[in-house]
N, C-alpha and C. Protein backbone atom coordinates (compact mmCIF):
# COMPACT_ATOMS: atom_id res chain seq x y z
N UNK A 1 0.85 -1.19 0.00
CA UNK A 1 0.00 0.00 0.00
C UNK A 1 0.89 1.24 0.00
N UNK A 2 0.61 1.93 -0.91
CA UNK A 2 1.23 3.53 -1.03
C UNK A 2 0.26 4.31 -0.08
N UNK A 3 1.29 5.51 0.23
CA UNK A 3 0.77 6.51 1.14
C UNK A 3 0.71 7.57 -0.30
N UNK A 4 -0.42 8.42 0.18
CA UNK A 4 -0.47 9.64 -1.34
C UNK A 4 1.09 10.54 -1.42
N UNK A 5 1.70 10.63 -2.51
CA UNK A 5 2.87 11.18 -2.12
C UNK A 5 2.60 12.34 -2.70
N UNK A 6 3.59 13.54 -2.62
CA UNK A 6 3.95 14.40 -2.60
C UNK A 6 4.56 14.85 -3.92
N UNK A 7 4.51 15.55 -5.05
CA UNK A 7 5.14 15.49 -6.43
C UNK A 7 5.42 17.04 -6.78
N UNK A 8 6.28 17.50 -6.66
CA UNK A 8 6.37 19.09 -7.55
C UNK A 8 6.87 18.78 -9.14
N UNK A 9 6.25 19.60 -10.22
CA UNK A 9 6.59 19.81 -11.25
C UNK A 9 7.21 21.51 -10.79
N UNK A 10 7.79 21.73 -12.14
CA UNK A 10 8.07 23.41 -12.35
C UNK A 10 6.66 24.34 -11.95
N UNK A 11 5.77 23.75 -12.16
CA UNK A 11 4.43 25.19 -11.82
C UNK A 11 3.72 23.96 -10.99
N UNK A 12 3.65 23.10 -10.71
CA UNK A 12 2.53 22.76 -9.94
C UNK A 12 3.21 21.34 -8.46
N UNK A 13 2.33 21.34 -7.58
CA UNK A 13 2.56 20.51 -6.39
C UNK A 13 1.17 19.60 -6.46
N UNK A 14 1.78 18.47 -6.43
CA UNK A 14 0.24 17.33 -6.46
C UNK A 14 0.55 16.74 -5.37
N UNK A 15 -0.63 17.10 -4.74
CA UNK A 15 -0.79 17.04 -3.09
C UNK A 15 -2.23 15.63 -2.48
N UNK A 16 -1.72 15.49 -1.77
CA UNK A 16 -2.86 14.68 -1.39
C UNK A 16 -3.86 15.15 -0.57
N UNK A 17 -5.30 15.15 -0.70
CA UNK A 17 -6.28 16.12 -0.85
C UNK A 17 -6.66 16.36 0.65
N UNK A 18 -7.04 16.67 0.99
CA UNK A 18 -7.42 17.82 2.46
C UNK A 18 -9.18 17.73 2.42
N UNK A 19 -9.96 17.78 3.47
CA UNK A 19 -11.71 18.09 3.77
C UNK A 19 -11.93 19.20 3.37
N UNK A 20 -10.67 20.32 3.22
CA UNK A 20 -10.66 21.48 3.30
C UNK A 20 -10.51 21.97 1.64
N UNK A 21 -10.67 20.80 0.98
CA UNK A 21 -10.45 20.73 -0.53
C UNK A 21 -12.05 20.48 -1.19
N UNK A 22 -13.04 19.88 -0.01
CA UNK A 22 -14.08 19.57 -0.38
C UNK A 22 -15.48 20.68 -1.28
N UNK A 23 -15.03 22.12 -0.57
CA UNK A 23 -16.07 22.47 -0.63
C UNK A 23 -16.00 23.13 -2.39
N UNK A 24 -14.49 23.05 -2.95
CA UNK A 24 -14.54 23.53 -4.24
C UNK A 24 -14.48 22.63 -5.30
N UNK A 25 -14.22 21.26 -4.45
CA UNK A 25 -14.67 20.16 -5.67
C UNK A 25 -16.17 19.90 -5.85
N UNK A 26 -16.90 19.96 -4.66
CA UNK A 26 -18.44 20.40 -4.61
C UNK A 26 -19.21 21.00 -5.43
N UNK A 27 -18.58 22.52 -6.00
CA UNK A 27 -19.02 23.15 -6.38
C UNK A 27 -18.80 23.03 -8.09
N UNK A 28 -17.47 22.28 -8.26
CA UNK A 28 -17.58 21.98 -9.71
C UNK A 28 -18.28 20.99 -10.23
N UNK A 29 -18.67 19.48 -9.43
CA UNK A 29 -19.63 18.62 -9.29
C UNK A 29 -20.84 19.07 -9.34
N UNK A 30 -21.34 20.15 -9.31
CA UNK A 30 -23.24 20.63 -8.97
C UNK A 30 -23.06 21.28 -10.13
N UNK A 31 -21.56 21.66 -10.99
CA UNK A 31 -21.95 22.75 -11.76
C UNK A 31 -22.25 22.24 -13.08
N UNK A 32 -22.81 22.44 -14.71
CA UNK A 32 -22.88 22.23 -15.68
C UNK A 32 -21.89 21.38 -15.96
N UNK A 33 -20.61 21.81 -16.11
CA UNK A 33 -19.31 21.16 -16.68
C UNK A 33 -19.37 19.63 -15.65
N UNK A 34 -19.84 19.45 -14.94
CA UNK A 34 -19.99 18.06 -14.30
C UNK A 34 -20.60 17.22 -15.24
N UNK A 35 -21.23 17.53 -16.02
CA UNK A 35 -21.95 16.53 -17.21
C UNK A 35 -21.20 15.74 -17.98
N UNK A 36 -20.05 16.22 -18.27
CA UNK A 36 -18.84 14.90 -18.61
C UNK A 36 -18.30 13.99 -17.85
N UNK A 37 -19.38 14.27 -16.36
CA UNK A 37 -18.51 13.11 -15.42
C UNK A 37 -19.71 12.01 -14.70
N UNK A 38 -20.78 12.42 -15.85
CA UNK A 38 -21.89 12.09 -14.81
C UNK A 38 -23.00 12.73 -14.27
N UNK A 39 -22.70 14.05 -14.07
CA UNK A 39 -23.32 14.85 -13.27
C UNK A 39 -24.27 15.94 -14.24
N UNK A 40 -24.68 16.93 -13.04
CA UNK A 40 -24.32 17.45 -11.97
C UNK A 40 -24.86 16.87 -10.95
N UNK A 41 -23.91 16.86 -9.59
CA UNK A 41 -23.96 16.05 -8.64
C UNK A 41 -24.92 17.00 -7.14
N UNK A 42 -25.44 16.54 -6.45
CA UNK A 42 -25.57 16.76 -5.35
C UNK A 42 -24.69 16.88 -4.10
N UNK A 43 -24.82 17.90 -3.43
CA UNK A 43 -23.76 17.53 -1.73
C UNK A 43 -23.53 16.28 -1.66
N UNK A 44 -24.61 15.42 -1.26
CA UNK A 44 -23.96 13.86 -0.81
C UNK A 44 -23.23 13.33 -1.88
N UNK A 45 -23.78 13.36 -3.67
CA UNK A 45 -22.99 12.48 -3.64
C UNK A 45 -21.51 12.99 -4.18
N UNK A 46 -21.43 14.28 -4.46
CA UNK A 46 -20.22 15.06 -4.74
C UNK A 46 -19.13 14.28 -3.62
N UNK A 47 -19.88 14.35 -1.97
CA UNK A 47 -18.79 13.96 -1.07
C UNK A 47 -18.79 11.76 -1.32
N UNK A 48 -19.76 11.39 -1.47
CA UNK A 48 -18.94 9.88 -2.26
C UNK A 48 -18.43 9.92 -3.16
N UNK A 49 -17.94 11.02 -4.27
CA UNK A 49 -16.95 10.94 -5.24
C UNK A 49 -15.55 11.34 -4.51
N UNK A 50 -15.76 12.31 -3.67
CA UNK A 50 -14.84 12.95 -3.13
C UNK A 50 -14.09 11.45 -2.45
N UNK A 51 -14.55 10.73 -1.55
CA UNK A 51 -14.67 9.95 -0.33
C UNK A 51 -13.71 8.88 -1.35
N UNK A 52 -13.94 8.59 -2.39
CA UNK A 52 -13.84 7.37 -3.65
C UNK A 52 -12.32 7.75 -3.80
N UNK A 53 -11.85 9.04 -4.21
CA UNK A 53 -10.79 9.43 -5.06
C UNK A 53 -9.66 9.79 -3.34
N UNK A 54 -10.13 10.04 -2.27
CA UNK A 54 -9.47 9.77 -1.46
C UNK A 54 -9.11 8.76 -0.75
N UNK A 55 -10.25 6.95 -0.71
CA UNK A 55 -10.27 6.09 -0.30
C UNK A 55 -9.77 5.00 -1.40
N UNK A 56 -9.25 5.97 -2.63
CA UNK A 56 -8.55 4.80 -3.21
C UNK A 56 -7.35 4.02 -2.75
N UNK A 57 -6.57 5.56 -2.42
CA UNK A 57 -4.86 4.88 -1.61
C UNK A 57 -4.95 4.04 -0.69
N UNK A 58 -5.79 3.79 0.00
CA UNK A 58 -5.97 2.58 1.19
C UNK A 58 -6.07 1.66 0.39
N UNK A 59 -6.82 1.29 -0.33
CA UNK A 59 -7.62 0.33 -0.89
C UNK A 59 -6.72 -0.48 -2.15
N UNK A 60 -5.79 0.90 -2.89
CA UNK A 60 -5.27 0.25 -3.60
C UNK A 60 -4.07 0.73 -4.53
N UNK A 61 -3.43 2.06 -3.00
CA UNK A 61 -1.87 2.44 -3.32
C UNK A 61 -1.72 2.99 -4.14
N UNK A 62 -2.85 3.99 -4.91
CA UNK A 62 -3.51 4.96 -5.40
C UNK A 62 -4.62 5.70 -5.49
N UNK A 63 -4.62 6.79 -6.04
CA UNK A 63 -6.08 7.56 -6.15
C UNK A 63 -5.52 9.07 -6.53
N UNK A 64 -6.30 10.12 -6.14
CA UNK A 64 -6.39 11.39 -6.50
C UNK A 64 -5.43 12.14 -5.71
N UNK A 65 -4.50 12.99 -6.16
CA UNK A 65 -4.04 14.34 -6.13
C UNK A 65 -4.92 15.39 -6.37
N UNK A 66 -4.61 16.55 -5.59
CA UNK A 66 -5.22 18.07 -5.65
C UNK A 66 -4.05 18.86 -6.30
N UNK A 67 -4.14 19.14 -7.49
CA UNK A 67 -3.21 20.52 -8.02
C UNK A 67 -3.45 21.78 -7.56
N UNK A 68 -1.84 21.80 -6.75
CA UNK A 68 -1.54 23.75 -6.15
C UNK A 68 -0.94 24.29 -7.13
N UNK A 69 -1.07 25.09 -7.57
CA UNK A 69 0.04 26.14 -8.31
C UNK A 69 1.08 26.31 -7.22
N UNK A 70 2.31 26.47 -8.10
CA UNK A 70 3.31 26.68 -6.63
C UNK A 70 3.41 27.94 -6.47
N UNK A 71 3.35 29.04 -7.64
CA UNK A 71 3.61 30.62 -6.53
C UNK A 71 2.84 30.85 -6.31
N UNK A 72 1.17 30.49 -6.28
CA UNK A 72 0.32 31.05 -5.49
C UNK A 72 -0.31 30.19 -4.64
N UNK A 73 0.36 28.75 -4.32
CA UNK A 73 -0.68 28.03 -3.69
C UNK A 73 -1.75 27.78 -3.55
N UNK A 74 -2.43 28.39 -4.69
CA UNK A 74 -3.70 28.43 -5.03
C UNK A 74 -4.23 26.61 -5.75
N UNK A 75 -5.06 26.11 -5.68
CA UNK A 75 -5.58 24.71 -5.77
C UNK A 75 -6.51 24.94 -7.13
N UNK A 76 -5.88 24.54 -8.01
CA UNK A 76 -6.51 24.69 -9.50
C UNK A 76 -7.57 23.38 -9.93
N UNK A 77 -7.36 22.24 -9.80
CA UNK A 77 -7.84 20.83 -9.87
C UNK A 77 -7.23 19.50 -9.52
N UNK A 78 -7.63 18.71 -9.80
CA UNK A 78 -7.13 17.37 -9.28
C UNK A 78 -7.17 16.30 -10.82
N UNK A 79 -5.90 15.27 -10.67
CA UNK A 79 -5.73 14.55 -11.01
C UNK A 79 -5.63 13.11 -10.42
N UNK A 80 -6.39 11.92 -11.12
CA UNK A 80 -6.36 10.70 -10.06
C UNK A 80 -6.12 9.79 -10.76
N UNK A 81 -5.92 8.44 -9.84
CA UNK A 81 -5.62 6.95 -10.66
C UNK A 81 -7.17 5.99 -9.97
N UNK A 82 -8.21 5.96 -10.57
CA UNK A 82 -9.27 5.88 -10.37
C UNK A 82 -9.64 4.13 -10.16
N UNK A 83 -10.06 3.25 -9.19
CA UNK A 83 -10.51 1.55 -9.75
C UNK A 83 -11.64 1.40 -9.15
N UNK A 84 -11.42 0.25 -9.07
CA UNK A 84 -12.96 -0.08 -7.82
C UNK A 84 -13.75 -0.50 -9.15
N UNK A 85 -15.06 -0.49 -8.43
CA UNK A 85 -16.48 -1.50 -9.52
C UNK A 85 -16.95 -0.83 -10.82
N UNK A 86 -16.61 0.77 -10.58
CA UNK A 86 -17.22 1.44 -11.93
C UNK A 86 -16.17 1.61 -12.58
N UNK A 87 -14.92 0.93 -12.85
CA UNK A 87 -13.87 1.26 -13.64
C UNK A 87 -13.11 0.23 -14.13
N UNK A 88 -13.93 0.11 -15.48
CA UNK A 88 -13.26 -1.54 -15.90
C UNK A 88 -11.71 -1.68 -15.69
N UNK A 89 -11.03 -0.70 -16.31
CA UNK A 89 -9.60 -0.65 -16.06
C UNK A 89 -8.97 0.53 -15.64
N UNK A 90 -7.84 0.88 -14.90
CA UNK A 90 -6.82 1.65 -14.00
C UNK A 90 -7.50 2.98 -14.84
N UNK A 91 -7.85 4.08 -14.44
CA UNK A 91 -8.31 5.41 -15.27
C UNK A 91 -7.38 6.36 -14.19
N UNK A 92 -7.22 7.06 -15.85
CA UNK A 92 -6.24 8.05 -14.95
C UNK A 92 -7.03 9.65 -16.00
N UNK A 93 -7.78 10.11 -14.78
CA UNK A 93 -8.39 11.20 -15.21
C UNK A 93 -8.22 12.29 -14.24
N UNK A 94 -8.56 13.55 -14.84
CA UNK A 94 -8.54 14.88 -14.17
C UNK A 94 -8.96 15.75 -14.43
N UNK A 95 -9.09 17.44 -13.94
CA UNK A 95 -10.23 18.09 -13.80
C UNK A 95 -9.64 19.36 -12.87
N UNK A 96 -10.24 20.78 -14.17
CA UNK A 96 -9.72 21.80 -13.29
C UNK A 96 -10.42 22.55 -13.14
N UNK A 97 -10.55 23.10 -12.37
CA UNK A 97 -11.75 24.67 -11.65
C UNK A 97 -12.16 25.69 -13.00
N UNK A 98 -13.52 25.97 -12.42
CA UNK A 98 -13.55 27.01 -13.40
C UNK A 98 -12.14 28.38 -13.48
N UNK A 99 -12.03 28.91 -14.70
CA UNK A 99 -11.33 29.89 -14.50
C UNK A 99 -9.92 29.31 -14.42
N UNK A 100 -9.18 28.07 -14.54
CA UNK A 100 -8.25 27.53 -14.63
C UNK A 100 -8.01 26.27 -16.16
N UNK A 101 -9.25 26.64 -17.13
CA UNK A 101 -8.83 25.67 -18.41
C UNK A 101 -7.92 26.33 -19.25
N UNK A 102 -7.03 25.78 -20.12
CA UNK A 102 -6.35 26.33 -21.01
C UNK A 102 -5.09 26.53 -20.82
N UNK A 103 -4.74 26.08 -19.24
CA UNK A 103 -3.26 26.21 -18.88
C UNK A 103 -2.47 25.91 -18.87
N UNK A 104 -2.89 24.58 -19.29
CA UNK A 104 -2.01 23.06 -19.19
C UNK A 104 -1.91 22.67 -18.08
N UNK A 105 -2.54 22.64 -17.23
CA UNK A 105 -2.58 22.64 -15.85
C UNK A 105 -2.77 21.00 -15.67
N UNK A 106 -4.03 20.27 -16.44
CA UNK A 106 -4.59 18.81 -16.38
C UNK A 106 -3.41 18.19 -17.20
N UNK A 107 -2.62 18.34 -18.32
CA UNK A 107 -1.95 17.79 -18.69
C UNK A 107 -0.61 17.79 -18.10
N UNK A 108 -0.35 18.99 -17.63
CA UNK A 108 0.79 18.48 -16.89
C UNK A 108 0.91 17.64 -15.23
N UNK A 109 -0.45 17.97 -14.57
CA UNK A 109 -0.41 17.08 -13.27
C UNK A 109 -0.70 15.19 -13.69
N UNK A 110 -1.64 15.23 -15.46
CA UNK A 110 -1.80 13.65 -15.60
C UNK A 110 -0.46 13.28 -15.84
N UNK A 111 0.13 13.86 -16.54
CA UNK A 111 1.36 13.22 -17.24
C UNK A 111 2.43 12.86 -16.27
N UNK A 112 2.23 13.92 -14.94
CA UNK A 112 3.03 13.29 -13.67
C UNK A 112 2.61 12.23 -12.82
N UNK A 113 1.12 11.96 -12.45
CA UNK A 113 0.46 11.23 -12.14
C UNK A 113 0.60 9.84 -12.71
N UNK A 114 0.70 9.69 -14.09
CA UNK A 114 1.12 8.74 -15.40
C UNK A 114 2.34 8.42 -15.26
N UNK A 115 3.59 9.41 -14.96
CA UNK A 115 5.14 8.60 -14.67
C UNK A 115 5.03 8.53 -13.81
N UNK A 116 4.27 8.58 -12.42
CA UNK A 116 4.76 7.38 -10.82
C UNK A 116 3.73 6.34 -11.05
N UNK A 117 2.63 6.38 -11.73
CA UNK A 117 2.24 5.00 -12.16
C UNK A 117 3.32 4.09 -12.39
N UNK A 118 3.82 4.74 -13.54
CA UNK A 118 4.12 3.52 -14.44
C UNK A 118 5.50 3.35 -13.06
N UNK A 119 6.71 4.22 -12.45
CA UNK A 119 7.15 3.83 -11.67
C UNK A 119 6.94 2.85 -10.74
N UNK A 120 6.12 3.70 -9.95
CA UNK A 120 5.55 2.84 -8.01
C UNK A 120 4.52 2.48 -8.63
N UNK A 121 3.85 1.51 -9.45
CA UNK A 121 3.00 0.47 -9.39
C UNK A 121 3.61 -0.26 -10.48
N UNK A 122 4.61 -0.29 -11.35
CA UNK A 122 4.49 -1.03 -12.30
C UNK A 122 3.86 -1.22 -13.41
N UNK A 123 2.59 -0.11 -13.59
CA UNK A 123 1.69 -0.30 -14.45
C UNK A 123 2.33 -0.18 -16.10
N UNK A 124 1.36 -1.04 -16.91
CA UNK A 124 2.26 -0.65 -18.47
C UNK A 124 1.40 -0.07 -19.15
N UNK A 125 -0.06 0.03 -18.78
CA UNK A 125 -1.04 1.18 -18.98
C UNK A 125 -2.49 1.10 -18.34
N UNK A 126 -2.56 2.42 -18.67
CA UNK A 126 -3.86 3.13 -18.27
C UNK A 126 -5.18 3.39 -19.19
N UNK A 127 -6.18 3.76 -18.69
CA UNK A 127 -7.38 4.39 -19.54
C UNK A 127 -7.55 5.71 -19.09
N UNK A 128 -8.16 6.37 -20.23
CA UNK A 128 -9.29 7.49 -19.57
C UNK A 128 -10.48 7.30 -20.42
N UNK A 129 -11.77 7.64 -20.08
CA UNK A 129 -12.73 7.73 -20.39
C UNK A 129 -13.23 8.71 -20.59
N UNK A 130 -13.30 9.51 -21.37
CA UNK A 130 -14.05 10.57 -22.26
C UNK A 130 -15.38 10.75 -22.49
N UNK A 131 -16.73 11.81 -21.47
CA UNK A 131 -17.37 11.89 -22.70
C UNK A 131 -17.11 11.95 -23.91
N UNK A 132 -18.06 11.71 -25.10
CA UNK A 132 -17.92 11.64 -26.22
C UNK A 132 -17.95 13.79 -26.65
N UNK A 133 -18.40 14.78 -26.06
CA UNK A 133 -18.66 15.80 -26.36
C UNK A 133 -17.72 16.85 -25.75
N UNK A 134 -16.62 15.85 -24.78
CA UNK A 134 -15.79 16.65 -23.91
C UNK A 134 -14.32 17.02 -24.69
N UNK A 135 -14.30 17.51 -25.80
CA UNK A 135 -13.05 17.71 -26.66
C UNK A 135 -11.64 18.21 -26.07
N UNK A 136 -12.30 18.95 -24.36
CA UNK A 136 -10.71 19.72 -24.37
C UNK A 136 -10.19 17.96 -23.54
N UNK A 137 -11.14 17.57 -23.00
CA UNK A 137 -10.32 16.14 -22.38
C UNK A 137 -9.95 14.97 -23.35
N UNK A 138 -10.45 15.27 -24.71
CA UNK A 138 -10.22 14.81 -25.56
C UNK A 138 -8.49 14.99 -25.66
N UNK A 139 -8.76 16.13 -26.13
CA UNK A 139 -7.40 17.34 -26.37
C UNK A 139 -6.09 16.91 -25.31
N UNK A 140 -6.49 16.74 -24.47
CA UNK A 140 -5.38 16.10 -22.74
C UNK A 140 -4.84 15.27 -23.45
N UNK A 141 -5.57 14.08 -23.30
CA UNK A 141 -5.41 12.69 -23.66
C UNK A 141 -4.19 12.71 -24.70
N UNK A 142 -4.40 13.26 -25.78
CA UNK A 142 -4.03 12.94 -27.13
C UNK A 142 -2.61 13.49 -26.94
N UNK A 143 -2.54 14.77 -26.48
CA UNK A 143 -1.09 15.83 -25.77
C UNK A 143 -0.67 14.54 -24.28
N UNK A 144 -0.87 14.04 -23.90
CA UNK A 144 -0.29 12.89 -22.80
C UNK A 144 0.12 11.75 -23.33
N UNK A 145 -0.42 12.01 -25.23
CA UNK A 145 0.08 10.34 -26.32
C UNK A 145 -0.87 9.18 -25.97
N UNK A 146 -2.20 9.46 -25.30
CA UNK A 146 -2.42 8.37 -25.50
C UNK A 146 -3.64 8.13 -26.61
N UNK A 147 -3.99 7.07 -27.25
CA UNK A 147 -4.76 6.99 -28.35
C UNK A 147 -6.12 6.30 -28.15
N UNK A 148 -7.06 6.42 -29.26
CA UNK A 148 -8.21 5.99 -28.84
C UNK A 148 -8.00 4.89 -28.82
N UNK A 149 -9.11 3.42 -28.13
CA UNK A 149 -8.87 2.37 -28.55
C UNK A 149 -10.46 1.93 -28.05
N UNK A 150 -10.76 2.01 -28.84
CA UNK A 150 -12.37 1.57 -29.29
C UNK A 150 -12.51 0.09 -28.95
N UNK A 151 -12.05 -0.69 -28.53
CA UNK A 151 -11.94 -2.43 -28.50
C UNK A 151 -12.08 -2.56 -26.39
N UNK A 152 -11.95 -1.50 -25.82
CA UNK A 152 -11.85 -1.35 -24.27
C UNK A 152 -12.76 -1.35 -23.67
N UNK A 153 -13.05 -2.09 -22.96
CA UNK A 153 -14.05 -1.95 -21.78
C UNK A 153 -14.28 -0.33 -21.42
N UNK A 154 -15.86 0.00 -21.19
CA UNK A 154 -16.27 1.25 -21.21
C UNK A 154 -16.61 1.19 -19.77
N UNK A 155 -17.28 2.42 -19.29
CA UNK A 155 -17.27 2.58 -17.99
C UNK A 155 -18.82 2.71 -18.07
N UNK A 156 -18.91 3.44 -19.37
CA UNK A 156 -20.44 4.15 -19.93
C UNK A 156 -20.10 3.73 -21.54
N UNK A 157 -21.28 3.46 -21.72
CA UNK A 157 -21.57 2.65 -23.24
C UNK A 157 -21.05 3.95 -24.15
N UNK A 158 -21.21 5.17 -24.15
CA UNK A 158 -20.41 5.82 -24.89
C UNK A 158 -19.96 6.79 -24.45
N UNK A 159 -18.89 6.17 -23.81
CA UNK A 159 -17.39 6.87 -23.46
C UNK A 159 -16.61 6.48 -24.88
N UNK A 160 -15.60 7.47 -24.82
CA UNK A 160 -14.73 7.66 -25.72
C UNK A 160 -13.21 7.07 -24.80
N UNK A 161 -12.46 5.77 -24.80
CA UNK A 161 -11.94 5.50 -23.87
C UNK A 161 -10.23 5.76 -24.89
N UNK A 162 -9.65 6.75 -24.25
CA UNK A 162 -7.90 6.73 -24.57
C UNK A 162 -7.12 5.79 -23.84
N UNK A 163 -6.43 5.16 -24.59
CA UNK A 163 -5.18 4.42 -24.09
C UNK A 163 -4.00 4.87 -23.71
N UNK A 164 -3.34 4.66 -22.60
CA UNK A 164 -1.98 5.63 -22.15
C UNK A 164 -1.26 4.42 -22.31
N UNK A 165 -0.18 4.00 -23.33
CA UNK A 165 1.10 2.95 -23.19
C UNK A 165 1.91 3.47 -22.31
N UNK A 166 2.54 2.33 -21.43
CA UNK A 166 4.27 2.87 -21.09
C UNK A 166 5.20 2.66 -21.86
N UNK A 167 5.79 3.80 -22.02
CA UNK A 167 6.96 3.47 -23.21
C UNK A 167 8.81 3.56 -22.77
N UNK A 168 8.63 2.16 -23.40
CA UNK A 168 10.34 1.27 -22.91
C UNK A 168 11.37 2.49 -22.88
């Protein structure tokens, strides 16, 4: 079992998430843009998504990071390594606040999230699952190299599921 670790890139710190992280993942869960994840969610179950992406590392020596910006310490979104019953295979997805798209912010916390995978677990790949209408997570995916692969277990009958290889 992994403990959530600790990761700085050049602009960002992927932190392991805080209660005190709850009330603005909340608010992106209730909001419109939650519709690529499912949603929009309610209080309760915003906090069993929340509860999920923090009770992964017990369970299974991964799960979700919270992205800080490092000169402002400010908490932009989160990136996670997602399993359990609704996730046919290892998903490595993420998600940033309003007022924080366009920064590279999701691609650079997955792509770090993606090399201690493949490190501290061994993994040789991952999924993400895509709405089919969600283009900028489209857009991630494809900038992180990974490709569609239409032949994958879905999570949702039409998800758009990317493949992340590890490469030798």
């Amino acid at each position: 079992m992994h403990a959530a670790p600790t990761i700085q890139t050049r602009r960002l710190t992927l932190r392991p998430m805080r209660e005190g992280d709850f009330p603005a993942y909340a608010a992106l869960m209730a909001s419109p843009r939650a519709a690529f994840m499912g949603g929009p969610f309610d209080t309760p179950a915003a906090w069993g998504l929340f509860c999920h992406d923090a009770g992964c590392w017990a369970l299974f020596g991964h799960g979700a990071l919270m992205l800080d910006r490092r000169d402002t310490g400010e908490t932009v979104g989160q990136v996670g390594l997602n399993a359990g019953p609704l996730f046919p295979e290892r998903e490595l997805g993420w998600m940033v606040y309003d007022g924080q798209e366009g920064q590279g912010y999701a691609t650079e916390g997955a792509a770090t999230l993606r090399d201690w995978a493949w490190q501290a677990l061994s993994l040789d790949t991952l999924v993400s699952y895509t709405h089919p209408q969600n283009s900028a997570s489209h857009a991630v995916a494809r900038r992180l190299g990974a490709v569609e692969d239409s032949d994958a277990p879905r999570q949702d009958a039409e998800d758009i599921v990317f493949r992340h290889r590890r490469v030798a």
